[in-house]
Protein backbone atom coordinates (compact mmCIF):
# COMPACT_ATOMS: atom_id res chain seq x y z
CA UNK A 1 -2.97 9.71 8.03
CA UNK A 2 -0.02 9.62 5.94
CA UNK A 3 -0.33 6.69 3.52
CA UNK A 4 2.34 4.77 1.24
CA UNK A 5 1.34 2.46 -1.47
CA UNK A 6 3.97 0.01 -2.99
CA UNK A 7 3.07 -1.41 -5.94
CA UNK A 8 1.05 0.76 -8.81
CA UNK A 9 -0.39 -2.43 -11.59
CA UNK A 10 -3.47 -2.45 -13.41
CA UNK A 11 -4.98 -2.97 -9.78
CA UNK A 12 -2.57 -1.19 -7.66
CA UNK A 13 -2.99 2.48 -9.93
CA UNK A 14 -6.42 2.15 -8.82
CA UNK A 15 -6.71 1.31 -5.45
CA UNK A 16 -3.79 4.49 -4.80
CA UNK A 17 -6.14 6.70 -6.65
CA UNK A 18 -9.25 5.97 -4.45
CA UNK A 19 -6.82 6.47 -1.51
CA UNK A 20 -6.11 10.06 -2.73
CA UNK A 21 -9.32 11.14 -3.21
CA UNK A 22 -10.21 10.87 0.68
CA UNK A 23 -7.29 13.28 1.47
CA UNK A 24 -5.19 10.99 2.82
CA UNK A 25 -1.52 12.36 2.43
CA UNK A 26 0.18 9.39 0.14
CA UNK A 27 3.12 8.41 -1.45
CA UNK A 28 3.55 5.73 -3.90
CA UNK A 29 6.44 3.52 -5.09
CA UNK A 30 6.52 1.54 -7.80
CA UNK A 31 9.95 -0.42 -9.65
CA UNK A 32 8.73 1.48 -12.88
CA UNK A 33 8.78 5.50 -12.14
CA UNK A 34 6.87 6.28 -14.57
CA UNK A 35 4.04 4.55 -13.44
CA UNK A 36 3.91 6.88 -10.10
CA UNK A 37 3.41 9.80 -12.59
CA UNK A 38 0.01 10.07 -12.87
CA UNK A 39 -0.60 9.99 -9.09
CA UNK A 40 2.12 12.86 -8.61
CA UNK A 41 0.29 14.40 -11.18
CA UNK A 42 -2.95 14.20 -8.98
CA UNK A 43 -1.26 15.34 -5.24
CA UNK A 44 0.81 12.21 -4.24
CA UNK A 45 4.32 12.08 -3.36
CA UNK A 46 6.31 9.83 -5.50
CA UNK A 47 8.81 8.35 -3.39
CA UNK A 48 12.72 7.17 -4.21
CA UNK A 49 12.81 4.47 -2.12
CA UNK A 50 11.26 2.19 -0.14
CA UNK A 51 13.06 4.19 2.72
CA UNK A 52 10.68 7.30 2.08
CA UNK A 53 8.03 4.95 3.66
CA UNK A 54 9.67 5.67 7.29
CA UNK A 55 7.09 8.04 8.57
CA UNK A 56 3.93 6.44 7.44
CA UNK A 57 1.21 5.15 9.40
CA UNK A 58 0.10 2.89 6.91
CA UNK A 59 1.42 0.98 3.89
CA UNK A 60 -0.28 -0.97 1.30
CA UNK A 61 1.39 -3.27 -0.88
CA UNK A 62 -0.61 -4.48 -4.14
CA UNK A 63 2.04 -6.78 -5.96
CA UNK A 64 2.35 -9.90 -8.44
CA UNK A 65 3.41 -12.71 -5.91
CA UNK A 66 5.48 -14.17 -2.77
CA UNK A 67 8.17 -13.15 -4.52
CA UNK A 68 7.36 -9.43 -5.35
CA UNK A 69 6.30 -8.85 -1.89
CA UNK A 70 9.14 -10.62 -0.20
CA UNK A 71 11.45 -8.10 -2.12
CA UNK A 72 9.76 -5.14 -0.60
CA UNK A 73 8.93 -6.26 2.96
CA UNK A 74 12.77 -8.31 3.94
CA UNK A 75 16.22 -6.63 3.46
CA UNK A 76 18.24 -3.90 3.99
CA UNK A 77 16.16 -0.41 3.33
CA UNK A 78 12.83 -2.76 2.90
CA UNK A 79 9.25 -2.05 4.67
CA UNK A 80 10.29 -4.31 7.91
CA UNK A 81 13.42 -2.37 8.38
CA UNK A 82 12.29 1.33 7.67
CA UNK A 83 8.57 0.93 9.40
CA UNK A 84 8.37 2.61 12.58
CA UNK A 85 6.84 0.92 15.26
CA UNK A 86 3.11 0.88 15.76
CA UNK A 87 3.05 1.64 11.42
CA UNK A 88 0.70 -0.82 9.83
CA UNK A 89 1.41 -3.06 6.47
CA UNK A 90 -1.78 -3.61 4.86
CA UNK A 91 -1.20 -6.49 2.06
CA UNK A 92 -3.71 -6.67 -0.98
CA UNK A 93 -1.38 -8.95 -2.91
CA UNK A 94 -2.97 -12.61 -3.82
CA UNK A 95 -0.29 -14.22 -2.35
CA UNK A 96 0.68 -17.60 -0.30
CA UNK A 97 -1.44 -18.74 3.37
CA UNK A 98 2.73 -19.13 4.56
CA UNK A 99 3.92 -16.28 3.27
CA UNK A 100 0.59 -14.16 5.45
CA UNK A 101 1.89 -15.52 8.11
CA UNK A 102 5.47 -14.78 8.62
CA UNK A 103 4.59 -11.29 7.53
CA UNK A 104 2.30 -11.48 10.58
CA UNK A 105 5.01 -12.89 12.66
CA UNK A 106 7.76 -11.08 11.33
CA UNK A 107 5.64 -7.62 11.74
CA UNK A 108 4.87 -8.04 15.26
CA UNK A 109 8.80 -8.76 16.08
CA UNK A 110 9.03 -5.53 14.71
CA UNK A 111 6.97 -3.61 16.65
CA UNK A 112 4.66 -3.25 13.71
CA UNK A 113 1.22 -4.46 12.86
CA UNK A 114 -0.31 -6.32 9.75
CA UNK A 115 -3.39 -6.68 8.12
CA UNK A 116 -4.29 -8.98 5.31
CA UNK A 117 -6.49 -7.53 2.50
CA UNK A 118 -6.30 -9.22 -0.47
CA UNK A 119 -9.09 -8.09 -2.89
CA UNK A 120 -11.57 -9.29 -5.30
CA UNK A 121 -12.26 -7.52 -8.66
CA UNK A 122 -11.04 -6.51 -12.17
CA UNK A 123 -9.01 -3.03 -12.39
CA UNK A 124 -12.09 -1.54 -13.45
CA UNK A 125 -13.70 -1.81 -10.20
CA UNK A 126 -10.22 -0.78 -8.78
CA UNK A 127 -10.28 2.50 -10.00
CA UNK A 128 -13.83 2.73 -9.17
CA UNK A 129 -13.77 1.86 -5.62
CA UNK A 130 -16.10 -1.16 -5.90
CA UNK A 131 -14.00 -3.70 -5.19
CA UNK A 132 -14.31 -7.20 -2.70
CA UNK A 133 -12.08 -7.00 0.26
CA UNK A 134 -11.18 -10.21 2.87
CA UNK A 135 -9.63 -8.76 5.72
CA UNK A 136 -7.87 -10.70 8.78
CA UNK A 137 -6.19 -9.12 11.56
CA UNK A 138 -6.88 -7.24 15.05
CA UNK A 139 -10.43 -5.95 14.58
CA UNK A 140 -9.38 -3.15 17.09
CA UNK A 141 -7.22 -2.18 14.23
CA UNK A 142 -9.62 -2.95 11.07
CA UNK A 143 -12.17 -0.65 12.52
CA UNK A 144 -9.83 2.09 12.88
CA UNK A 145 -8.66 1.67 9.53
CA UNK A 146 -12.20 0.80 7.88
CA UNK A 147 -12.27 4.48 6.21
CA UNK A 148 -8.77 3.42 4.16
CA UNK A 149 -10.32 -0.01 3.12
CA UNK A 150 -14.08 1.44 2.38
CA UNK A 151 -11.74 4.24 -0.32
CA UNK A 152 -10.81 1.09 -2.15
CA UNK A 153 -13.76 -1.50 -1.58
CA UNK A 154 -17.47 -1.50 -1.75
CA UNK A 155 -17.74 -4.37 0.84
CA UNK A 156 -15.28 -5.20 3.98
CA UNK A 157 -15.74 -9.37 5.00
CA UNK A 158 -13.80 -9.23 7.98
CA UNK A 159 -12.66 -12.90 8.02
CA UNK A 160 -10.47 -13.76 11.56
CA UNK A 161 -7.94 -12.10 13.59
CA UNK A 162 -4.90 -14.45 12.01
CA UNK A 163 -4.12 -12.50 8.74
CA UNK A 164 -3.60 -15.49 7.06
CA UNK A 165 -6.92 -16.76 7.09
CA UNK A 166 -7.84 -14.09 4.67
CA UNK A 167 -5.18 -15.19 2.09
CA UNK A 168 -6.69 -19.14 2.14
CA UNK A 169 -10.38 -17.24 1.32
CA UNK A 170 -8.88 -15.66 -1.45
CA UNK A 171 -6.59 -18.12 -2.58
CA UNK A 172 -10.48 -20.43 -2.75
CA UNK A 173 -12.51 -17.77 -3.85
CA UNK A 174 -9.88 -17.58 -7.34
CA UNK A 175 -10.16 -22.05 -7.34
CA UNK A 176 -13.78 -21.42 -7.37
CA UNK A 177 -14.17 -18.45 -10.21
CA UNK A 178 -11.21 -20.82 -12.28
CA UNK A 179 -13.10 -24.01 -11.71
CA UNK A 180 -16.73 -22.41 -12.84
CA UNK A 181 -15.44 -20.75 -15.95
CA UNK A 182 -13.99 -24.03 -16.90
CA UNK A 183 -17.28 -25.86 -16.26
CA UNK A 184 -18.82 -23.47 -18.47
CA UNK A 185 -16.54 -23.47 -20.85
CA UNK A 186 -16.79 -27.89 -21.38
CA UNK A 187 -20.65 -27.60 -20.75
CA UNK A 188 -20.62 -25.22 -23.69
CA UNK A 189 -18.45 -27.17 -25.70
CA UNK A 190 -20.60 -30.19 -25.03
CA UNK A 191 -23.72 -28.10 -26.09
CA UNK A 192 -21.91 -26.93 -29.87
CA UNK A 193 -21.22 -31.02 -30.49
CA UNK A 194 -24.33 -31.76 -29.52
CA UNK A 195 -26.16 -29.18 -31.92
């Protein structure tokens, strides 16, 4: 398959590397160049623009927020325009339960398809492979693109076929992780006054 991946972060460096290493022919993008160098230097293509994507089957994106991805997927010379049809987005951004959704929609105007991967994990497990994926989307199409997600993840929870639904598990799963490390941290503060 030929890959792209859009987006090369602390996370993002990672998850492209693990893609590489299963042979998969990919090109990367990132605003900063020279954070593509280090994948060139290991096989990939570094693409010039988000144009270069045109003949891929599949893209990731791995970016900050709504914002960040909106950039890349609506506008002239963006992923929506320059996709071919049938080509599949694959989002691992944390990003908004609305903002899944008209990707969904505005994907399948397109001709295109969509899958919603956002991921749990530190960049260590990135780079390692290990990492927590919730996926929504056509399972038809999950399956057939389980040996792209297993390069990346140590565990696939395929969650429903809307894509959003993965976005409001990972969206909870972060709540939950925030609101136990701030338990801890008052039951521990309650434990030092108390000693």
């Amino acid at each position: 398959m030929k890959v792209g991946f859009v987006g090369l972060g602390q996370m993002g460096s990672g998850m492209a590397a693990r893609l590489l290493a299963t042979g998969q022919e990919l090109t990367v993008f990132n605003r900063s160049p020279e954070r593509m160098q280090p994948l060139v230097a290991q096989g990939a293509q570094a693409a010039r623009s988000l144009a270069d994507f045109a003949d891929s089957d599949v893209v990731f994106t791995m970016l900050a927020e709504d914002q960040a991805v909106e950039s890349v997927v609506w506008g002239e010379g963006r992923l929506l325009q320059c996709l071919r049809p049938g080509a599949v987005h694959i989002s691992s951004s944390t990003i908004s339960v609305a903002l899944s959704a008209q990707l969904a929609e505005a994907h399948a105007a397109a001709g295109q398809e969509y899958i919603s991967a956002p991921v749990f994990g530190r960049p260590d497990a990135a780079a390692a492979g290990k990492l927590f994926l919730a996926v929504a989307g056509r399972k038809e199409l999950i399956d057939r693109l389980q040996i792209l997600l297993d390069a990346v993840g140590q565990r696939t929870f395929i969650v429903a076929a809307e894509p959003e639904k993965a976005n409001l598990v990972k969206l909870s799963g972060n709540f939950l992780i925030a609101s136990v490390i701030e338990s801890l941290g008052e039951a521990m503060a309650l434990v030092e006054k108390g000693a």
